[in-house]
Protein backbone atom coordinates (compact mmCIF):
# COMPACT_ATOMS: atom_id res chain seq x y z
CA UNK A 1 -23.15 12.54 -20.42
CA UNK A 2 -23.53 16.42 -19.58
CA UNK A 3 -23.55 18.32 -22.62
CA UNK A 4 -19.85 20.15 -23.21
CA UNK A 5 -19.41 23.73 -24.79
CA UNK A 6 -15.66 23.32 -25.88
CA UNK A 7 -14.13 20.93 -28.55
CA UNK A 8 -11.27 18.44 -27.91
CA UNK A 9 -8.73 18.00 -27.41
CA UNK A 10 -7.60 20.68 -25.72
CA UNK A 11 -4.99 18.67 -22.95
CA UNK A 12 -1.61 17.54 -23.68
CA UNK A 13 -0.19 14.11 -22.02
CA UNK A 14 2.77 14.78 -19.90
CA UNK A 15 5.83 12.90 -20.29
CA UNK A 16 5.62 9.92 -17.23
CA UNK A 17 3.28 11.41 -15.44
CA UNK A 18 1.91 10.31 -12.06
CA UNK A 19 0.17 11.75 -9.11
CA UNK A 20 3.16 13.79 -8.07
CA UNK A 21 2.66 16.00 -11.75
CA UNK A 22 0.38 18.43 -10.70
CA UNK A 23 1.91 21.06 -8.34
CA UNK A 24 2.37 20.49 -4.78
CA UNK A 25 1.69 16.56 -4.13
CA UNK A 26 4.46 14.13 -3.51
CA UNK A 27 4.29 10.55 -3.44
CA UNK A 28 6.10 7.22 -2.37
CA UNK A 29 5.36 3.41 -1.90
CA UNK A 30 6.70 0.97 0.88
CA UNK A 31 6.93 -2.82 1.73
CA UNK A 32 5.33 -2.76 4.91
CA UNK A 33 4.45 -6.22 4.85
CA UNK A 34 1.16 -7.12 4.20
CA UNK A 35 2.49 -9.25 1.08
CA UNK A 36 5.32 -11.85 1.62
CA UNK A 37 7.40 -11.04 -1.56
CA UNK A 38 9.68 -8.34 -0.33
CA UNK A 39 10.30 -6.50 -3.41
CA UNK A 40 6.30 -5.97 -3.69
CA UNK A 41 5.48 -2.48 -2.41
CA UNK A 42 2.13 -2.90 -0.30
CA UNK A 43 1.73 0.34 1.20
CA UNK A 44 1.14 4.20 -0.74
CA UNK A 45 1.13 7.39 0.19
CA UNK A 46 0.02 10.78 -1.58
CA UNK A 47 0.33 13.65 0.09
CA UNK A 48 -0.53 17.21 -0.40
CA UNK A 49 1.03 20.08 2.20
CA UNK A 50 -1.55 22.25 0.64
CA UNK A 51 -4.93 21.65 2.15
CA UNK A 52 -6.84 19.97 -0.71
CA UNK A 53 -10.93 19.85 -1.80
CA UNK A 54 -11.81 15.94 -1.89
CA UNK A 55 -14.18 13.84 -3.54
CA UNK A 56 -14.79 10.40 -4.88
CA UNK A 57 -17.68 7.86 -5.64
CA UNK A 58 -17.77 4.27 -3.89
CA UNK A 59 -17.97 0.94 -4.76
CA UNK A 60 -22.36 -0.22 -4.32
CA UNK A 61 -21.84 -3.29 -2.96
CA UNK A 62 -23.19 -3.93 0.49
CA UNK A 63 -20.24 -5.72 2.00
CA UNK A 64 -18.54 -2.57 2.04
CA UNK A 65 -15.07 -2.97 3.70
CA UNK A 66 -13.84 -0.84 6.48
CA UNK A 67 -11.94 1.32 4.51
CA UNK A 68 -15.07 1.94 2.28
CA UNK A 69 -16.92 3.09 5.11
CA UNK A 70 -14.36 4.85 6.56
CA UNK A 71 -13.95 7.23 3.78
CA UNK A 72 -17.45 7.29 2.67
CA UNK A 73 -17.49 9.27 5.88
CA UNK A 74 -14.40 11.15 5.78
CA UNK A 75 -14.84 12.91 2.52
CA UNK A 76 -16.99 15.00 3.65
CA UNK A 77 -14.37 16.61 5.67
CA UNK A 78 -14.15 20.36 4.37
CA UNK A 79 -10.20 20.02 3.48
CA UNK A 80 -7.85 16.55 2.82
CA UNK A 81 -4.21 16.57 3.17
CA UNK A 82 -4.00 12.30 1.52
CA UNK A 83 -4.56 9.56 0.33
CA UNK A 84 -3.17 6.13 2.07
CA UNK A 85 -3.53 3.16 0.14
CA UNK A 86 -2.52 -0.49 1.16
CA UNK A 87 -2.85 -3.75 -1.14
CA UNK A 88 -2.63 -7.30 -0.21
CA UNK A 89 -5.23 -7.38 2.45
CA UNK A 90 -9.03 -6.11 1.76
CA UNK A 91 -9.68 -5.44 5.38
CA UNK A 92 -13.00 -6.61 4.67
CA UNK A 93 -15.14 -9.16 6.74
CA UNK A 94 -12.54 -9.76 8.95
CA UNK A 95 -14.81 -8.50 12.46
CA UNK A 96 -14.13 -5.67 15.08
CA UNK A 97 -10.39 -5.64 14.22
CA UNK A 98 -10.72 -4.14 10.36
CA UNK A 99 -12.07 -1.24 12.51
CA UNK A 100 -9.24 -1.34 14.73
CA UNK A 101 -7.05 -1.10 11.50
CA UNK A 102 -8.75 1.67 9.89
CA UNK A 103 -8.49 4.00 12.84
CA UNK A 104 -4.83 3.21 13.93
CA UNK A 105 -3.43 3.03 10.64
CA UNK A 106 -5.06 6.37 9.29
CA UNK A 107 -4.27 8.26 13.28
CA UNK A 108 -0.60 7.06 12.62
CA UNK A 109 -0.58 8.55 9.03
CA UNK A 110 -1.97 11.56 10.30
CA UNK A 111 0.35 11.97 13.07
CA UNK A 112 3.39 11.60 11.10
CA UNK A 113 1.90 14.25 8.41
CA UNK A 114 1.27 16.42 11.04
CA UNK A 115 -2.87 16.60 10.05
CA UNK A 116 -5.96 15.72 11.28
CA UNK A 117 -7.17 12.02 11.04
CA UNK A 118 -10.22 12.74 9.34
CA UNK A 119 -8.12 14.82 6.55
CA UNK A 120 -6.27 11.04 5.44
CA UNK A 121 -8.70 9.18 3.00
CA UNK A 122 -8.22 5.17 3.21
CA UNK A 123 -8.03 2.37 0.72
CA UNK A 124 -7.36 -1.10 0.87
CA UNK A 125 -7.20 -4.23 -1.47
CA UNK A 126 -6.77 -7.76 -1.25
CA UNK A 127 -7.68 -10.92 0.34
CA UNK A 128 -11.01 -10.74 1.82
CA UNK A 129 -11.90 -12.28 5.44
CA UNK A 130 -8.65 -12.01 6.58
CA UNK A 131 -6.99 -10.64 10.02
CA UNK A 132 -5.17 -7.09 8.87
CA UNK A 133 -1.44 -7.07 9.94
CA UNK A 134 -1.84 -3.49 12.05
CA UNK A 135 2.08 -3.54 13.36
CA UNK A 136 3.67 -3.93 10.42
CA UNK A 137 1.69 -1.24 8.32
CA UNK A 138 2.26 1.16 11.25
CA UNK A 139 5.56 0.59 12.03
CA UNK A 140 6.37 1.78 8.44
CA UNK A 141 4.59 4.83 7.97
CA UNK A 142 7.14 6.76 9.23
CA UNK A 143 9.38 5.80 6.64
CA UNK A 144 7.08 5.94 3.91
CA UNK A 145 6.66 9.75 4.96
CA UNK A 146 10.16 10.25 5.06
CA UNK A 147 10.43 8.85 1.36
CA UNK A 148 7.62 11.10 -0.19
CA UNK A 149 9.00 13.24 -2.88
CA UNK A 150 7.87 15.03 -6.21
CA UNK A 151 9.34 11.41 -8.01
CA UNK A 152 8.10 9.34 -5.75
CA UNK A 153 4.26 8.74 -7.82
CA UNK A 154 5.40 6.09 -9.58
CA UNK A 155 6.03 4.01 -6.08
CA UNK A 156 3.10 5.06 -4.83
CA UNK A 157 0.95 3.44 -8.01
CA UNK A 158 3.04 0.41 -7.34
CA UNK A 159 1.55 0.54 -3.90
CA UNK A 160 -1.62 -0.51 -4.59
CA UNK A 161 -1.56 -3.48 -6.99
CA UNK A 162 -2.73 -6.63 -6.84
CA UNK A 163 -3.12 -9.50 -9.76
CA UNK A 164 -1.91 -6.48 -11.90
CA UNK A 165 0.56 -6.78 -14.66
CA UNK A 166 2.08 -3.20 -14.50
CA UNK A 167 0.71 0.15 -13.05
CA UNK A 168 -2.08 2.59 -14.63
CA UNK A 169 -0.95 6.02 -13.93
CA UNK A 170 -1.55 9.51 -16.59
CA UNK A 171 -1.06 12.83 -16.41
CA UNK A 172 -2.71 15.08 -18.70
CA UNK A 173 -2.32 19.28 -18.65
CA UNK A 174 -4.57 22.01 -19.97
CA UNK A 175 -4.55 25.54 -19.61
CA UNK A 176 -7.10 27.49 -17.76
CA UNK A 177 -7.45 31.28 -17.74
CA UNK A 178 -3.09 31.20 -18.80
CA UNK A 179 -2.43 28.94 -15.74
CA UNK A 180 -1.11 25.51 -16.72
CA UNK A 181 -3.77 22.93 -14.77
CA UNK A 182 -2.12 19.78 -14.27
CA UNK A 183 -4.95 16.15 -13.56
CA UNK A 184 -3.25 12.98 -13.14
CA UNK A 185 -4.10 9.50 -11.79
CA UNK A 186 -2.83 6.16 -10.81
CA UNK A 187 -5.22 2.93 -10.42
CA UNK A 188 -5.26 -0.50 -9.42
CA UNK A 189 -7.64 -3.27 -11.06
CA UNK A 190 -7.63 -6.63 -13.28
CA UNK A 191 -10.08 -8.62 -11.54
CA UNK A 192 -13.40 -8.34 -9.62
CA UNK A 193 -14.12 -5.10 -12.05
CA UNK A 194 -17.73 -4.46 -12.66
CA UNK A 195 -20.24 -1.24 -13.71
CA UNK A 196 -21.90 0.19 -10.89
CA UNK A 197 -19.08 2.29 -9.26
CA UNK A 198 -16.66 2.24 -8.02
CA UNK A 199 -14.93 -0.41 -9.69
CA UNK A 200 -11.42 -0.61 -8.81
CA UNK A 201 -9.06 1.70 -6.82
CA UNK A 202 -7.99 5.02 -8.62
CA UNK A 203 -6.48 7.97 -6.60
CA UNK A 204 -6.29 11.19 -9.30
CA UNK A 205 -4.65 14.70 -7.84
CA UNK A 206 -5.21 17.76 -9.65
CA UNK A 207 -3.60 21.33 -8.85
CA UNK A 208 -6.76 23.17 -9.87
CA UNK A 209 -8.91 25.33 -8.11
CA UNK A 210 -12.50 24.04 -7.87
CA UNK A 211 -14.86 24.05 -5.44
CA UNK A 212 -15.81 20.84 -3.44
CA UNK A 213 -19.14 20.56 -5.04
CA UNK A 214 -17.94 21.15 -8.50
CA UNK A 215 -15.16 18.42 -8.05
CA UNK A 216 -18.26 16.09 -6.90
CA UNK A 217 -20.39 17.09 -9.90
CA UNK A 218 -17.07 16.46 -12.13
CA UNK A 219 -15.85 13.27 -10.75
CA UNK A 220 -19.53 11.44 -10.57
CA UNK A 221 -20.42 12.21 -14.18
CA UNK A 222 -16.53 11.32 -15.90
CA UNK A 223 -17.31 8.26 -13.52
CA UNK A 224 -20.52 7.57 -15.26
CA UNK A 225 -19.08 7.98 -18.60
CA UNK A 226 -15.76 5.90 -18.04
CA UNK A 227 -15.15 3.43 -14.78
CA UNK A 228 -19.07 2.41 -15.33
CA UNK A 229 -19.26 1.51 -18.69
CA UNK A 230 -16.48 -1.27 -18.45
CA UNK A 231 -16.70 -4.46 -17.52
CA UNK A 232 -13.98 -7.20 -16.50
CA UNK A 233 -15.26 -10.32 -15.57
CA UNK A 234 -18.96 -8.96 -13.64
CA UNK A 235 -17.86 -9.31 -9.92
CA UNK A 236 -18.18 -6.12 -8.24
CA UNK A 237 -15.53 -5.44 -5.44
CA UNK A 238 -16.54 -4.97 -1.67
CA UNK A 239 -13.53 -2.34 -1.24
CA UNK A 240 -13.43 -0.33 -5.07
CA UNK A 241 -13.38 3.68 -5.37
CA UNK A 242 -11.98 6.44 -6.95
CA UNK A 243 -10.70 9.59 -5.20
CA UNK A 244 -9.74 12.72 -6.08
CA UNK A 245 -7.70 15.52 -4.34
CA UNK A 246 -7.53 19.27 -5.46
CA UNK A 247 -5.00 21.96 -4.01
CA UNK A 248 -5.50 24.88 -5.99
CA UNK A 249 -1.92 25.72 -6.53
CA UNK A 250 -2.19 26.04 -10.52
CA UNK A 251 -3.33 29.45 -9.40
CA UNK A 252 -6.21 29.61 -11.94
CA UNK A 253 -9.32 31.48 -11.07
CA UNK A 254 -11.45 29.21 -8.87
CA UNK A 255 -14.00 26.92 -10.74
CA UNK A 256 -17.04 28.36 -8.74
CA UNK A 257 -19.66 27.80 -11.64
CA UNK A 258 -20.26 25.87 -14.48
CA UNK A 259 -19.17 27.16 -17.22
CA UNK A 260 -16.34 27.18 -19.93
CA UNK A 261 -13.40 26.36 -17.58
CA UNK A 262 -15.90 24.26 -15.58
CA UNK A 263 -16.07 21.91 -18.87
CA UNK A 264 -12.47 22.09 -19.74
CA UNK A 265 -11.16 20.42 -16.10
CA UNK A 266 -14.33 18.24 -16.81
CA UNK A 267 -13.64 17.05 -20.18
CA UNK A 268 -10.09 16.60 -19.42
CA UNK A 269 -10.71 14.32 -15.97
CA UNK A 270 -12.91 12.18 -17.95
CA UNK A 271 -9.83 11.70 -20.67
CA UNK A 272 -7.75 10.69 -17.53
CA UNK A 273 -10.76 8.13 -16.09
CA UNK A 274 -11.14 6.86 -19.93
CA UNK A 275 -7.19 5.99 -20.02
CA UNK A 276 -6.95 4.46 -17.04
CA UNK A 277 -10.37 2.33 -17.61
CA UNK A 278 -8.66 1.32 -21.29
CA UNK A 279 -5.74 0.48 -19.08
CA UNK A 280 -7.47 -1.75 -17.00
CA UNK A 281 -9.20 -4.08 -19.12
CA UNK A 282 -6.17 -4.26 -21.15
CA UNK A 283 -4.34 -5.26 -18.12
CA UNK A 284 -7.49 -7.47 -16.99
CA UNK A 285 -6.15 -11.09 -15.40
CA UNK A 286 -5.96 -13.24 -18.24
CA UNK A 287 -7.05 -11.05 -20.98
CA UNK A 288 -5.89 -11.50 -24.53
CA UNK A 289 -8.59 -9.70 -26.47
CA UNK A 290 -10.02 -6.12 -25.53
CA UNK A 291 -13.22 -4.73 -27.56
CA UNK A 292 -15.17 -1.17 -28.01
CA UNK A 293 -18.82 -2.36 -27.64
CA UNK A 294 -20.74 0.64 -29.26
CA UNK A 295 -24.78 -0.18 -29.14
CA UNK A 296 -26.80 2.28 -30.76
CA UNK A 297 -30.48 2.33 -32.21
CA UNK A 298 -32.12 2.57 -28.94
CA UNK A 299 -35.09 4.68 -28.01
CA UNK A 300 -33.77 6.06 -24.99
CA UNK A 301 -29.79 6.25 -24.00
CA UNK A 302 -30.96 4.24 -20.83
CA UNK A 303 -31.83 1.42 -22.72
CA UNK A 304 -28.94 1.25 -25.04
CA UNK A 305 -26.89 1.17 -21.59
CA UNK A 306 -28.88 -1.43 -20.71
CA UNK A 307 -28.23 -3.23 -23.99
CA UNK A 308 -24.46 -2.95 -23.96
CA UNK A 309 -24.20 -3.84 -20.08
CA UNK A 310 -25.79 -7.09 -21.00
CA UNK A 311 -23.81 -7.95 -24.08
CA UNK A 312 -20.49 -6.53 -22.36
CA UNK A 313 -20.92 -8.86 -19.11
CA UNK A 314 -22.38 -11.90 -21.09
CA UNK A 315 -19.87 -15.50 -20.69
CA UNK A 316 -20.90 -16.61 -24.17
CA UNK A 317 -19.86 -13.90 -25.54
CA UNK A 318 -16.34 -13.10 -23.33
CA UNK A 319 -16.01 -16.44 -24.63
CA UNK A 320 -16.75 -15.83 -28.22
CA UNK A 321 -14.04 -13.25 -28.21
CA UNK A 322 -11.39 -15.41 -26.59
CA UNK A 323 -12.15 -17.85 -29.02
CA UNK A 324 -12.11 -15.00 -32.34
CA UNK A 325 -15.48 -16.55 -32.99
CA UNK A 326 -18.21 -14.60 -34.72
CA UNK A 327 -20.95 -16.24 -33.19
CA UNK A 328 -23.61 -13.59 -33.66
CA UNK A 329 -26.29 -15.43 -32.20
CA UNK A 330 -24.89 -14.29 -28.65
CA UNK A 331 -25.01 -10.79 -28.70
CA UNK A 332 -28.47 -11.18 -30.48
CA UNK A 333 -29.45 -13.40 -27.47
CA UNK A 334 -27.99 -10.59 -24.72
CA UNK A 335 -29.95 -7.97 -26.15
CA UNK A 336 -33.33 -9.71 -26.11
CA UNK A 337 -32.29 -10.68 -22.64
CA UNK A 338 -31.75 -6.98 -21.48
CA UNK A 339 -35.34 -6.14 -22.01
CA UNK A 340 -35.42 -3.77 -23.86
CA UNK A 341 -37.46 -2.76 -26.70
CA UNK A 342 -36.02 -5.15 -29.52
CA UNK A 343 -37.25 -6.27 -32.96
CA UNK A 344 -34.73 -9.09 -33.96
CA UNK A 345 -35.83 -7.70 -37.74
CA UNK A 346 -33.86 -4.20 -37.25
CA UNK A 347 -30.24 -6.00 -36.03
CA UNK A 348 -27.48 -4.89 -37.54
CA UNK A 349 -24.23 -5.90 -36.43
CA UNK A 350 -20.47 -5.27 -37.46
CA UNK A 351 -16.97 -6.63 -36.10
CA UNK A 352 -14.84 -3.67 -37.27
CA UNK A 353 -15.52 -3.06 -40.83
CA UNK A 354 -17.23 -6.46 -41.73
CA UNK A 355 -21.12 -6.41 -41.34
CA UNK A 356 -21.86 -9.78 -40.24
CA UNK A 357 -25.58 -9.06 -39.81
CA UNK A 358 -28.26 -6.84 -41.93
CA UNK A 359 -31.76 -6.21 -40.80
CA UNK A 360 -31.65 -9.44 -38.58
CA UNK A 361 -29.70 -11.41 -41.68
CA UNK A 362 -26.62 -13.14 -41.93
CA UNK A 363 -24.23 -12.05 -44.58
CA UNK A 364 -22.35 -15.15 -44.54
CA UNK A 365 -19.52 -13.76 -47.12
CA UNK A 366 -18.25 -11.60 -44.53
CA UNK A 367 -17.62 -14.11 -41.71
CA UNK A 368 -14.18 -14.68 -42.81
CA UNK A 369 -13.18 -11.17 -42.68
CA UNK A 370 -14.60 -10.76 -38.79
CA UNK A 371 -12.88 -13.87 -38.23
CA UNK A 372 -9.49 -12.45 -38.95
CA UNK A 373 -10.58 -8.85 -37.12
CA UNK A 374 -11.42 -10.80 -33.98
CA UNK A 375 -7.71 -12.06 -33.90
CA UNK A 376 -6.21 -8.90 -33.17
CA UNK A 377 -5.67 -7.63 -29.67
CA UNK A 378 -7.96 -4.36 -30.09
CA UNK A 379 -11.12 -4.14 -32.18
CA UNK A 380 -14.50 -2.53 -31.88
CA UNK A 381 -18.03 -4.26 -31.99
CA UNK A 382 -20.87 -2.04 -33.34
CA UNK A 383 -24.79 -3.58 -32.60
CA UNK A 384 -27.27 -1.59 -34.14
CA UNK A 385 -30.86 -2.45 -32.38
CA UNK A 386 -33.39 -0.26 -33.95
CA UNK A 387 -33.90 3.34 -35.32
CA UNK A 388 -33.59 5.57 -32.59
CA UNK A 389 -31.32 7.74 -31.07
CA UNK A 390 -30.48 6.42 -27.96
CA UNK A 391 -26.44 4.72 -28.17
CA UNK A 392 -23.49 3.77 -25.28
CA UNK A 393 -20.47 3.00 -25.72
CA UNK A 394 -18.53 0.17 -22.94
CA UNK A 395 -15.12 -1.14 -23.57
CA UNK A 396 -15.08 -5.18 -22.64
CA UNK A 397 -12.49 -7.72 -22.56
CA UNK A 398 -12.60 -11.83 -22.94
CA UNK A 399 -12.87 -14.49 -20.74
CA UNK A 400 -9.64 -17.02 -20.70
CA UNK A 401 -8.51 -20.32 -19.34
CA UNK A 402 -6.04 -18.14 -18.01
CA UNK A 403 -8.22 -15.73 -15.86
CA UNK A 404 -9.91 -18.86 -14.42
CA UNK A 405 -6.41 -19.67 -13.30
CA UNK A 406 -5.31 -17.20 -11.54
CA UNK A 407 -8.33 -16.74 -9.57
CA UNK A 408 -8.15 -20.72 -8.23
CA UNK A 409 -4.74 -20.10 -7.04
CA UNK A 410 -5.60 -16.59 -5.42
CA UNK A 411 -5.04 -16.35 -1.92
């Protein structure tokens, strides 16, 4: 993580916040069609009258979908207007016609918000390999746009879900230079979450003024340090990314350098992108257990990344935790399978307070107690690997019977 020069916290949480908190965005969400239930909105909108900055980090996968593609290209546009977000369909695989879909849908946005095309950023989410439903999606934009309002956020988070049990939206507020600087987000994302961004869909606005290659610098590093050091169920999407729009109508004094008010906005987007990646693996399909995985001892950060990534995305021990087993032995085995530099002799390993493990021995006395810690929702996971200074930090989840439910009836 890039060093910071100013202490937290410094934000305050705003009372049911969503994109439409910071100044000058509204908002709404649709049923358009794309899903069969009715009362599910499929289609959002965010929307900025003032001509934002954009920027956002994509999903690595090389099936990228259409919409991936699309905006990988368009966010390098020098000013954004929106963000238009669909769910139920991944336009993905599906041949010549997801193309069709991206450009039609996003010209019809555009035309209706009275921008350019390029100036609408596209996501998508949903079944993959399937024939997008153009007609419907365009035939209600124009009612979507007639819907957005400042209250309408929470509608447009709504927009975008999927197998997810409730929406992941915050708003958090700092003050820059006596200007009140308002960052807020909403996401989508239970399933097929995995490091590497992106890893899910998140659209945050802010009202801050930044420059477009500060916002890049700030969103790919609170990235690094949030969305890619969780981990679901190890399947990365084909469609995932986070975007972020900035207006500038906070009226602080540009961000045109780092430096103090450079670390501020940066410290507090990266409080946003840690709430809504706590969110998600609470809200992961089937979860019932969610755990802090803190590795430290390493001889380089790197390779206690490495470390954690390996215990975090491991089935034996997803499983362990879903069963509140203490079965050391796995995370021992994950680490030696990382490769990194490991002497089984210098593990120590705690489940919350109990230290199941000293200097590669058990301490069988304290199994009970790390028993009864794995049995509550939350808990944290510390793995000590050697004597150096290198530690991460990734926030993991279980694997259920559940989970493997809902993804054999998903379609």
């Amino acid at each position: 993580m890039e060093n910071s020069i100013v202490k937290r916290p410094f934000w305050k949480k705003e009372k049911n916040g969503s994109v439409t908190t910071p100044k000058g965005f509204v908002a709404g969400g649709i049923h358009a069609g794309i899903k069969k239930k009715k009362k599910k909105y499929d289609v959002s909108l965010t929307y900025s009258k003032t001509p934002c900055v954009a920027a956002g980090t994509f999903t690595t996968n090389r099936a990228k979908a259409w919409p991936v593609l699309y905006s990988m290209k368009a966010i390098h546009a020098s000013k954004h207007h929106a963000i238009l977000g669909t769910s139920g369909n991944a336009n993905c695989l599906n041949g010549p016609i997801g193309k069709k879909a991206v450009d039609e849908i996003t010209w019809e946005a555009a035309k209706y918000l009275d921008v350019l095309p390029q100036e609408v950023l596209l996501a998508q989410t949903g079944i993959i390999g399937v024939p997008f439903p153009i007609t419907c999606v365009k035939r209600a934009i124009p009612k979507l746009v007639k819907r957005l309002s400042e209250t309408g956020g929470h509608g447009a988070a709504k927009g975008i879900l999927t197998t997810d049990l409730s929406s992941k939206e915050i708003a958090l507020s700092l003050e820059l230079g006596g200007k009140k600087v308002t960052i807020a987000a909403c996401a989508k994302g239970a399933g097929m979450v995995h490091p590497n961004m992106a890893t899910m869909l998140c659209f945050i606005t802010t009202d801050a003024a930044i420059t477009k290659s500060l916002l890049r610098r700030a969103v790919r590093h609170a990235a690094d340090d949030t969305f890619n050091q969780m981990a679901i169920d190890n399947d990365m999407s084909t469609n995932d990314m986070v975007l972020c729009l900035a207006n500038g109508e906070a009226g602080n004094s540009p961000i045109q350098k780092i430096g103090k008010d450079y670390w501020m906005f940066r410290e507090t987007l990266e409080e946003v992108m840690r709430y809504i990646a706590h969110e998600m693996v609470t809200d992961g399909e089937g979860v019932t257990h969610v755990c802090r995985l803190r590795v430290s001892g390493a001889k380089k950060p790197t390779e206690a990344e490495r470390a954690a990534r390996q215990i975090a995305n491991s089935m034996l021990f997803k499983t362990m935790l879903a069963g509140s087993n203490p079965n050391w032995g796995r995370i021992a085995a994950a680490v030696g399978a990382s490769g990194v530099d490991f002497n089984p002799n210098n593990l120590s390993i705690w489940f919350g307070d109990a230290q199941v493990v000293s200097q590669g021995r058990l301490r069988v006395l304290n199994l009970p107690k790390a028993r009864r810690i794995l049995q509550k929702k939350e808990y944290t996971i510390d793995v000590v690997i050697g004597k150096g200074r290198g530690r991460a930090e990734f926030i993991t989840c279980d694997l259920t019977t559940k989970y493997v439910l809902i993804n054999a009836a998903y379609s």
